[in-house]
C-alpha atoms as a PDB file:
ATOM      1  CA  UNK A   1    -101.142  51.868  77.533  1.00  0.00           C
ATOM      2  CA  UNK A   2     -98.601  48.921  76.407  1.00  0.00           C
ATOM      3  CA  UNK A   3    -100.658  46.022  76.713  1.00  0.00           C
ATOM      4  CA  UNK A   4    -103.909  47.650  74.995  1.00  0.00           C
ATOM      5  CA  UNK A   5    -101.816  48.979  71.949  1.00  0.00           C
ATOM      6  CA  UNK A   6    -100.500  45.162  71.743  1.00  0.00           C
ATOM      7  CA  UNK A   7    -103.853  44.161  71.729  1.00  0.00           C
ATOM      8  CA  UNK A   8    -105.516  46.198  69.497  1.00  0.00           C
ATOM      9  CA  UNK A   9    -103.172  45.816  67.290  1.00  0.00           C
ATOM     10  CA  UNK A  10    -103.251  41.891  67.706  1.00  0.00           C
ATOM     11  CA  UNK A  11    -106.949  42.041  67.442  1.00  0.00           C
ATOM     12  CA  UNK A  12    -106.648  44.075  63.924  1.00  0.00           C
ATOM     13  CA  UNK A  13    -104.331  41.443  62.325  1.00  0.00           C
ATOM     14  CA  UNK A  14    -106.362  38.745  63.478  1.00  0.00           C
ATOM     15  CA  UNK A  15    -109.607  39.930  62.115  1.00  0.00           C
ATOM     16  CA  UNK A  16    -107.568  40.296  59.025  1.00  0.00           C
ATOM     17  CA  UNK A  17    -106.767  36.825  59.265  1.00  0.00           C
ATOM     18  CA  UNK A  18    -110.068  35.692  59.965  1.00  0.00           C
ATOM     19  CA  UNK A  19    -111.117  37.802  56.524  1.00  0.00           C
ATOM     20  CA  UNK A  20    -109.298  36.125  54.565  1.00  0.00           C
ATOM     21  CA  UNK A  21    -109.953  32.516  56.069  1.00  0.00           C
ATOM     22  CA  UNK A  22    -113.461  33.206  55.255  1.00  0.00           C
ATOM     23  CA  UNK A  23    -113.065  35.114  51.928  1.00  0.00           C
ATOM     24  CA  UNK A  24    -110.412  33.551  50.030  1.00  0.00           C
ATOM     25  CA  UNK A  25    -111.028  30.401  48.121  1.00  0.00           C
ATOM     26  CA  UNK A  26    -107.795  28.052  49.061  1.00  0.00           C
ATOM     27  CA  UNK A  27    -108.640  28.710  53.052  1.00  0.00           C
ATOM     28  CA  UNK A  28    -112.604  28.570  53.462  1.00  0.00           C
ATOM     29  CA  UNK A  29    -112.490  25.098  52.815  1.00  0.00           C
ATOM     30  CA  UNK A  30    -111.404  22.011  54.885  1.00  0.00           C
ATOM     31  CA  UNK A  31    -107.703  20.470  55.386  1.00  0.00           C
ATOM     32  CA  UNK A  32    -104.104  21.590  56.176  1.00  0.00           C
ATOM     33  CA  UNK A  33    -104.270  24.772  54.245  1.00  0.00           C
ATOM     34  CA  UNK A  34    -107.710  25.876  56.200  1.00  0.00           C
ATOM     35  CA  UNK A  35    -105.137  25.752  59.531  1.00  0.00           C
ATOM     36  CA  UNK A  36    -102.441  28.179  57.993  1.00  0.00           C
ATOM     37  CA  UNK A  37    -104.197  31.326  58.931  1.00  0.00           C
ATOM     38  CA  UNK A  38    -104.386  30.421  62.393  1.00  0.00           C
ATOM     39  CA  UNK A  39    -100.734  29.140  62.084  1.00  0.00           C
ATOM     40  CA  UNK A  40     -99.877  32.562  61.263  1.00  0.00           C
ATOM     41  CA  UNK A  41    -101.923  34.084  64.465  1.00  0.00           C
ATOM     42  CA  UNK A  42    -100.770  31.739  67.179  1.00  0.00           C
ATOM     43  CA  UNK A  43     -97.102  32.562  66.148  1.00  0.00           C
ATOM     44  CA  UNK A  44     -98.263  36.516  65.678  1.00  0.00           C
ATOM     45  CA  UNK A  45     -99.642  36.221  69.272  1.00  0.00           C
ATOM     46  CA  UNK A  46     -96.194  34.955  70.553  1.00  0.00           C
ATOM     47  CA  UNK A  47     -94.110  37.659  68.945  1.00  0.00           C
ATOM     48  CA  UNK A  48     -96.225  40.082  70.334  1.00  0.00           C
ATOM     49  CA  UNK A  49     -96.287  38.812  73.529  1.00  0.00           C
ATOM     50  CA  UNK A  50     -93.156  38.509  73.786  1.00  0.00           C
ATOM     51  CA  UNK A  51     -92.371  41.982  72.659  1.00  0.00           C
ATOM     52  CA  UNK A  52     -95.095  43.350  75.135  1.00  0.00           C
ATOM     53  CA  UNK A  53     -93.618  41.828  78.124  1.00  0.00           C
ATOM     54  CA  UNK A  54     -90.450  43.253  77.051  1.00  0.00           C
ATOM     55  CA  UNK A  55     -91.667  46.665  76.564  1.00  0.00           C
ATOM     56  CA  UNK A  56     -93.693  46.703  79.922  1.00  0.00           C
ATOM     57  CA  UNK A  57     -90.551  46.139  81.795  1.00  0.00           C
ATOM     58  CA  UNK A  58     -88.578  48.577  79.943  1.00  0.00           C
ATOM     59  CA  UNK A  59     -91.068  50.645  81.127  1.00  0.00           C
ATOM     60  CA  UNK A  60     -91.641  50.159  84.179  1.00  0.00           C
ATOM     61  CA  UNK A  61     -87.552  50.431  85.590  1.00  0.00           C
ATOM     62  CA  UNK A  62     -88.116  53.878  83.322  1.00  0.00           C
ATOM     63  CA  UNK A  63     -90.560  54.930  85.931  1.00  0.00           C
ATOM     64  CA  UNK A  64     -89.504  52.655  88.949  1.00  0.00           C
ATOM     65  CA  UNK A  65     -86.101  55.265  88.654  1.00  0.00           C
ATOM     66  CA  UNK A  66     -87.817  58.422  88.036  1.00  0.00           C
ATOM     67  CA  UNK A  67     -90.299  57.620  90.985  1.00  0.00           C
ATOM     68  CA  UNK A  68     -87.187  56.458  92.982  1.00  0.00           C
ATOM     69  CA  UNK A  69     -89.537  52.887  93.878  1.00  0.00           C
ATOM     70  CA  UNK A  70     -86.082  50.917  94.373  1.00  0.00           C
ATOM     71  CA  UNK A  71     -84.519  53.210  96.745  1.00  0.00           C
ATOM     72  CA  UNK A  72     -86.244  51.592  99.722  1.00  0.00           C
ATOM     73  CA  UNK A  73     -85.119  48.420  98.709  1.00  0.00           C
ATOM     74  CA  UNK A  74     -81.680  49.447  98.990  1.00  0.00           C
ATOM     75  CA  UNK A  75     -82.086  50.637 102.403  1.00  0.00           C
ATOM     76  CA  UNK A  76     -80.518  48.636 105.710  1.00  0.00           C
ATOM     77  CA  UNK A  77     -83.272  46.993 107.128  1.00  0.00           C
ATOM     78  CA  UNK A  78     -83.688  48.503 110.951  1.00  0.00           C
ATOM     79  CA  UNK A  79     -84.764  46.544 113.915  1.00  0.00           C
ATOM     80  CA  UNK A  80     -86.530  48.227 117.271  1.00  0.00           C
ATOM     81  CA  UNK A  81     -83.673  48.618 119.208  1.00  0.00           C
ATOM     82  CA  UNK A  82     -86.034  46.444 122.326  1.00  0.00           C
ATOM     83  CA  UNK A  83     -86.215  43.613 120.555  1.00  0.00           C
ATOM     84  CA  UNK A  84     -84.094  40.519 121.422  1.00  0.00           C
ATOM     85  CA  UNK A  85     -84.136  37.954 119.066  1.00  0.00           C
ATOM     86  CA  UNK A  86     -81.920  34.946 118.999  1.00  0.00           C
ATOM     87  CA  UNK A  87     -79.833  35.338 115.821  1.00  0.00           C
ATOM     88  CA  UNK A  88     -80.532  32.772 113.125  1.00  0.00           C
ATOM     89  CA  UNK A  89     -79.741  31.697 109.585  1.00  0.00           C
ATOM     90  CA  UNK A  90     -82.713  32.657 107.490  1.00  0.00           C
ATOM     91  CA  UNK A  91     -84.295  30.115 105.430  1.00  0.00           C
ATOM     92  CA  UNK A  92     -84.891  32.814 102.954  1.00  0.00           C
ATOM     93  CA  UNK A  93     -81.267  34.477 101.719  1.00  0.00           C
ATOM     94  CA  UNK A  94     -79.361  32.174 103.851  1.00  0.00           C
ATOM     95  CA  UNK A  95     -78.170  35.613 106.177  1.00  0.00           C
ATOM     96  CA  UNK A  96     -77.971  35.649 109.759  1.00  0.00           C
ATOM     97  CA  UNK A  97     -80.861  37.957 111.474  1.00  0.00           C
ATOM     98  CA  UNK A  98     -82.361  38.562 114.238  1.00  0.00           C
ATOM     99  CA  UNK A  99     -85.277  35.470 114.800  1.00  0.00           C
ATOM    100  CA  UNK A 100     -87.801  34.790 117.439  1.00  0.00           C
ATOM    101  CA  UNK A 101     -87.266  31.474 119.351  1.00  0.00           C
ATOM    102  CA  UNK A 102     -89.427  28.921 118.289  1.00  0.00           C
ATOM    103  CA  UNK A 103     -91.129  28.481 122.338  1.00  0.00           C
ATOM    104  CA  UNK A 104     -92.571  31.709 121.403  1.00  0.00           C
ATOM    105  CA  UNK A 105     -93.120  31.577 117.504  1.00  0.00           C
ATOM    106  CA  UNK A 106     -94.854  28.284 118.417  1.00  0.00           C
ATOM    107  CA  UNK A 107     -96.800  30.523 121.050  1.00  0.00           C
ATOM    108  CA  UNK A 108     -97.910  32.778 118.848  1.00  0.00           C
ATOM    109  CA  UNK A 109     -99.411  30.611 116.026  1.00  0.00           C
END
């Protein structure tokens, strides 16, 4: 899958990282250079990120429009033909629709 191919290949360059932290001489010690390894991660782990999250939603309009997801979205909303709602602007998307009146929204709660 996306994110655990980011991952494990995160994971790999980290451990690589962490190698040579411990192994070579100029980073196993103390100071600013020690920090430069996990300089290098933190910024790796942002690129990837990044990339991932760009990738997953490439991916998932791909299948959203072979799957046909968004279709419904596109549809006209339908209301029962009994009901009689007062017609109000929606505090949502600012449209007028179809509302109960607040006597019986208040009724219901």
């Amino acid at each position: 899958s996306t994110w655990a191919t980011s991952y494990f290949i995160n994971g790999i360059i980290g451990l690589v990282l962490y190698a040579l932290m411990k192994l070579v001489p100029p980073f196993n010690g103390h100071g600013a250079i020690h920090q430069v390894p996990n300089a290098l991660h933190a910024g790796l782990v942002i690129i990837m990120c990044s990339i991932t999250l760009q990738k997953f939603k490439r991916q998932q309009e791909v299948c959203n429009k072979r799957w046909g997801a968004n279709q419904w979205a596109d549809a006209k909303p339908r209301v029962r033909p009994a009901f009689e709602g007062l017609p109000m602007t929606s505090v949502v998307h600012g449209k007028v629709e179809l509302d109960f009146p607040d006597w019986w929204r208040r009724g219901r709660q």
